[in-house]
N, C-alpha and C. Protein backbone atom coordinates (compact mmCIF):
# COMPACT_ATOMS: atom_id res chain seq x y z
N UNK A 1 26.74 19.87 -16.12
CA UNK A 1 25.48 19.17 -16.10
C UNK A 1 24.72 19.38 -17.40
N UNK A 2 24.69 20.35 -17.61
CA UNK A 2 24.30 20.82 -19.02
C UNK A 2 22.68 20.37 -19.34
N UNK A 3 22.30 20.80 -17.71
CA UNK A 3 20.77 20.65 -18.01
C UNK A 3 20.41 19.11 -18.03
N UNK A 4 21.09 17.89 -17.83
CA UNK A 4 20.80 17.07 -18.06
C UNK A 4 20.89 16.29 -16.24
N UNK A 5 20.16 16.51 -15.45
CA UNK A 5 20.04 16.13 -13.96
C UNK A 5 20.27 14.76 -13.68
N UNK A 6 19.61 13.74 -14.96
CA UNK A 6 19.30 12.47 -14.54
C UNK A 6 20.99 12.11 -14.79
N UNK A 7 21.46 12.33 -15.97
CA UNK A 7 23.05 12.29 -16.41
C UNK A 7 24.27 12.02 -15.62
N UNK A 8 24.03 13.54 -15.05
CA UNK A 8 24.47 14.31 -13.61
C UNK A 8 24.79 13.61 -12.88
N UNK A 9 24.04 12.82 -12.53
CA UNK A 9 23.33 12.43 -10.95
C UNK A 9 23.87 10.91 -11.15
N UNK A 10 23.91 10.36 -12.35
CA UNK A 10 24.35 9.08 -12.42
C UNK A 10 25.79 9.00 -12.54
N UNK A 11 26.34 9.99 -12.94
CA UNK A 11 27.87 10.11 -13.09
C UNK A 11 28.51 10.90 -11.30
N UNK A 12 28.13 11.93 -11.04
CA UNK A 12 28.40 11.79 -9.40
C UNK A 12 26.91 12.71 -8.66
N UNK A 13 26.58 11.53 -8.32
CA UNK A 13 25.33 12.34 -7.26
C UNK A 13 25.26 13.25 -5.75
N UNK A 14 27.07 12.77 -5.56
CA UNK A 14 26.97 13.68 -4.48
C UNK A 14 27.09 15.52 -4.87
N UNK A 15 27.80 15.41 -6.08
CA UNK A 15 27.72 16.95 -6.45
C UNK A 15 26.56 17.32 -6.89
N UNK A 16 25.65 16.75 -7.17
CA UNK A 16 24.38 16.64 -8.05
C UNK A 16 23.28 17.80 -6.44
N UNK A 17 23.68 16.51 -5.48
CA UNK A 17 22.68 16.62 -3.80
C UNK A 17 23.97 18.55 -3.56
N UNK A 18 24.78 18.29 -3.49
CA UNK A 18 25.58 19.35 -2.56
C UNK A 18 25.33 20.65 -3.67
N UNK A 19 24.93 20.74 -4.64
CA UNK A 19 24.83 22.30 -5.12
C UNK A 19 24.18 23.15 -4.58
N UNK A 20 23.23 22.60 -4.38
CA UNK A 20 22.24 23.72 -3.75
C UNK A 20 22.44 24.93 -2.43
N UNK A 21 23.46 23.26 -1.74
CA UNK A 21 23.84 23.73 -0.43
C UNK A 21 25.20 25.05 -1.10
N UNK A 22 26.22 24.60 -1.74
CA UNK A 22 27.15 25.39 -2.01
C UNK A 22 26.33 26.56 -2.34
N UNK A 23 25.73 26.77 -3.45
CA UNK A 23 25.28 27.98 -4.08
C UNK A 23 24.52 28.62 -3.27
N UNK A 24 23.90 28.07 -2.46
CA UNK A 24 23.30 28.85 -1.15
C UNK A 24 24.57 29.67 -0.11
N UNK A 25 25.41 29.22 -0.29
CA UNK A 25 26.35 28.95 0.98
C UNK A 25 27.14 30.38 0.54
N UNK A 26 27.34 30.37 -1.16
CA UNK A 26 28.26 31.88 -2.21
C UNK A 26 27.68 32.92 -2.03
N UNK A 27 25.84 32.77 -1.97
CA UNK A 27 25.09 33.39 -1.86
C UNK A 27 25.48 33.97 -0.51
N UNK A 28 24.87 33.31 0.39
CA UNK A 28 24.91 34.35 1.87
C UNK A 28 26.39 34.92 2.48
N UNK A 29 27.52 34.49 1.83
CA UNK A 29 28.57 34.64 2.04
C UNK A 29 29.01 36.02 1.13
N UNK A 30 28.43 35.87 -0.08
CA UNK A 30 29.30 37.34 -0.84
C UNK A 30 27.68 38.88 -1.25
N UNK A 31 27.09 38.40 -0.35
CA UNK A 31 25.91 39.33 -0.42
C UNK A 31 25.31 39.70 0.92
N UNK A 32 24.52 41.07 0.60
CA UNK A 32 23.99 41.88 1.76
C UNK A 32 23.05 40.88 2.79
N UNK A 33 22.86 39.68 2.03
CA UNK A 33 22.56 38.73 2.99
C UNK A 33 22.97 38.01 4.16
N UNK A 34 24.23 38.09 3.92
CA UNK A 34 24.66 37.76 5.01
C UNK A 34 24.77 37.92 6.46
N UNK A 35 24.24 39.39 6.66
CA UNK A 35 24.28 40.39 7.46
C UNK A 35 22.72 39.95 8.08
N UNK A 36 21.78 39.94 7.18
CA UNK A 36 20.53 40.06 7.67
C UNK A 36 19.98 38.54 7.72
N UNK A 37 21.28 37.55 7.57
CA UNK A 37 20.67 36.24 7.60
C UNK A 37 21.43 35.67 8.30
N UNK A 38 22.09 36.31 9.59
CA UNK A 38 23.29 35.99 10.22
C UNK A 38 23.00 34.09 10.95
N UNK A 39 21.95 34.09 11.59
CA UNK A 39 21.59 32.98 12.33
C UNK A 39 21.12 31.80 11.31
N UNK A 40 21.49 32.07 10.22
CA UNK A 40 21.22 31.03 8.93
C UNK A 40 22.08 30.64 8.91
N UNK A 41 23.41 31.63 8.42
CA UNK A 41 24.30 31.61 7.91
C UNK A 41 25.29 30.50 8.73
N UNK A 42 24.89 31.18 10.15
CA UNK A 42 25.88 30.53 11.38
C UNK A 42 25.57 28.75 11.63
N UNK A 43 24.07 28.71 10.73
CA UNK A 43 23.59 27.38 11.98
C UNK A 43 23.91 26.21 11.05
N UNK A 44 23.77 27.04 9.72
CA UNK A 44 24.05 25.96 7.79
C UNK A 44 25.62 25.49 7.31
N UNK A 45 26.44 26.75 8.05
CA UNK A 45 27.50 27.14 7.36
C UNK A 45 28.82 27.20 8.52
N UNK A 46 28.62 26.80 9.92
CA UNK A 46 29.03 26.77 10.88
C UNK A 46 30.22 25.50 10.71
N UNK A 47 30.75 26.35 12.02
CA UNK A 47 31.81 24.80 11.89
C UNK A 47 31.44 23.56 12.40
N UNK A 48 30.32 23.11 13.17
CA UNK A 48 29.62 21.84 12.80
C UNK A 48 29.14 21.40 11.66
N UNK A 49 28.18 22.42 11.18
CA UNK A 49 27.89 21.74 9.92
C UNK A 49 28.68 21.85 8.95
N UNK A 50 29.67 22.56 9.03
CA UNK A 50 31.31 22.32 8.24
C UNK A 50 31.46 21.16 8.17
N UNK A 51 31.88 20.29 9.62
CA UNK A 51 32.41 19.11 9.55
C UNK A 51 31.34 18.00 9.43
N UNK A 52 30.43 18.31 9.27
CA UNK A 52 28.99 17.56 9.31
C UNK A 52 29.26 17.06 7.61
N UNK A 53 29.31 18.15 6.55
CA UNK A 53 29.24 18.08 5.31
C UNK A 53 31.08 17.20 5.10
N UNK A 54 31.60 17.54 5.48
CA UNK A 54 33.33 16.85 5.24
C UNK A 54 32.86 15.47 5.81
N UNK A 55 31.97 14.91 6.26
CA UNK A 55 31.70 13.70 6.97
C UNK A 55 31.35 13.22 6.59
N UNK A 56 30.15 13.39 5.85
CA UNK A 56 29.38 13.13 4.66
C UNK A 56 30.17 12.63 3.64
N UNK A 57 30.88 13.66 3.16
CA UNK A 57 32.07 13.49 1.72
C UNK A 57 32.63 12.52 2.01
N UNK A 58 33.23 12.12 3.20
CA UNK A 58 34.29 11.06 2.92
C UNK A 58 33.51 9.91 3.13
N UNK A 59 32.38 9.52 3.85
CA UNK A 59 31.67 8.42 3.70
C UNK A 59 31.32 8.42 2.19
N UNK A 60 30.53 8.86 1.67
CA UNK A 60 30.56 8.62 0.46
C UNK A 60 31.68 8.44 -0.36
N UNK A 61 32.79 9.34 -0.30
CA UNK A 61 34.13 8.23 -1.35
C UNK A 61 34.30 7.00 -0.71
N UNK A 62 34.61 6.63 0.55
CA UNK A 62 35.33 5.59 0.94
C UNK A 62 34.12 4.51 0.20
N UNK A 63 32.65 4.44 0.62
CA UNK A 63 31.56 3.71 -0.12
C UNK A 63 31.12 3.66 -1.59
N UNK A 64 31.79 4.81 -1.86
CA UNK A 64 31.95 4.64 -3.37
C UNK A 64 32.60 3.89 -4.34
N UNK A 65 33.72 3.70 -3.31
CA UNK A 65 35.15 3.02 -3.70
C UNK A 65 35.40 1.56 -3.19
N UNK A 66 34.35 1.13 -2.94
CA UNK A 66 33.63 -0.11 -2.30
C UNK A 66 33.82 -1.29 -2.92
């Protein structure tokens, strides 16, 4: 991205929207957070909202590819 959001976002916006979630996701996963943020962790990062986010993804390629 190189600092450049609007760039970013015009070249693929779904990675642009999903960072936050990932880097949140490294976060509570490889830190003492995880422990003390268990009902976060479970409700963001769960296997619904697993397949919630894979659901997402492929609507967006298949509409991308439109």
């Amino acid at each position: 991205m190189h600092g450049n959001i609007r760039q970013a976002y015009g070249h693929n916006p779904l990675m642009v929207l999903l960072s936050p979630y990932v880097l949140t996701g490294f976060v509570l996963q490889y830190s003492p957070l995880r422990k003390t943020q268990a009902d976060f962790h479970r409700r963001f990062y769960g296997k619904t909202a697993s397949l919630l986010v894979f659901g997402m993804i492929i609507v967006y390629w298949i509409g991308r590819n439109l």
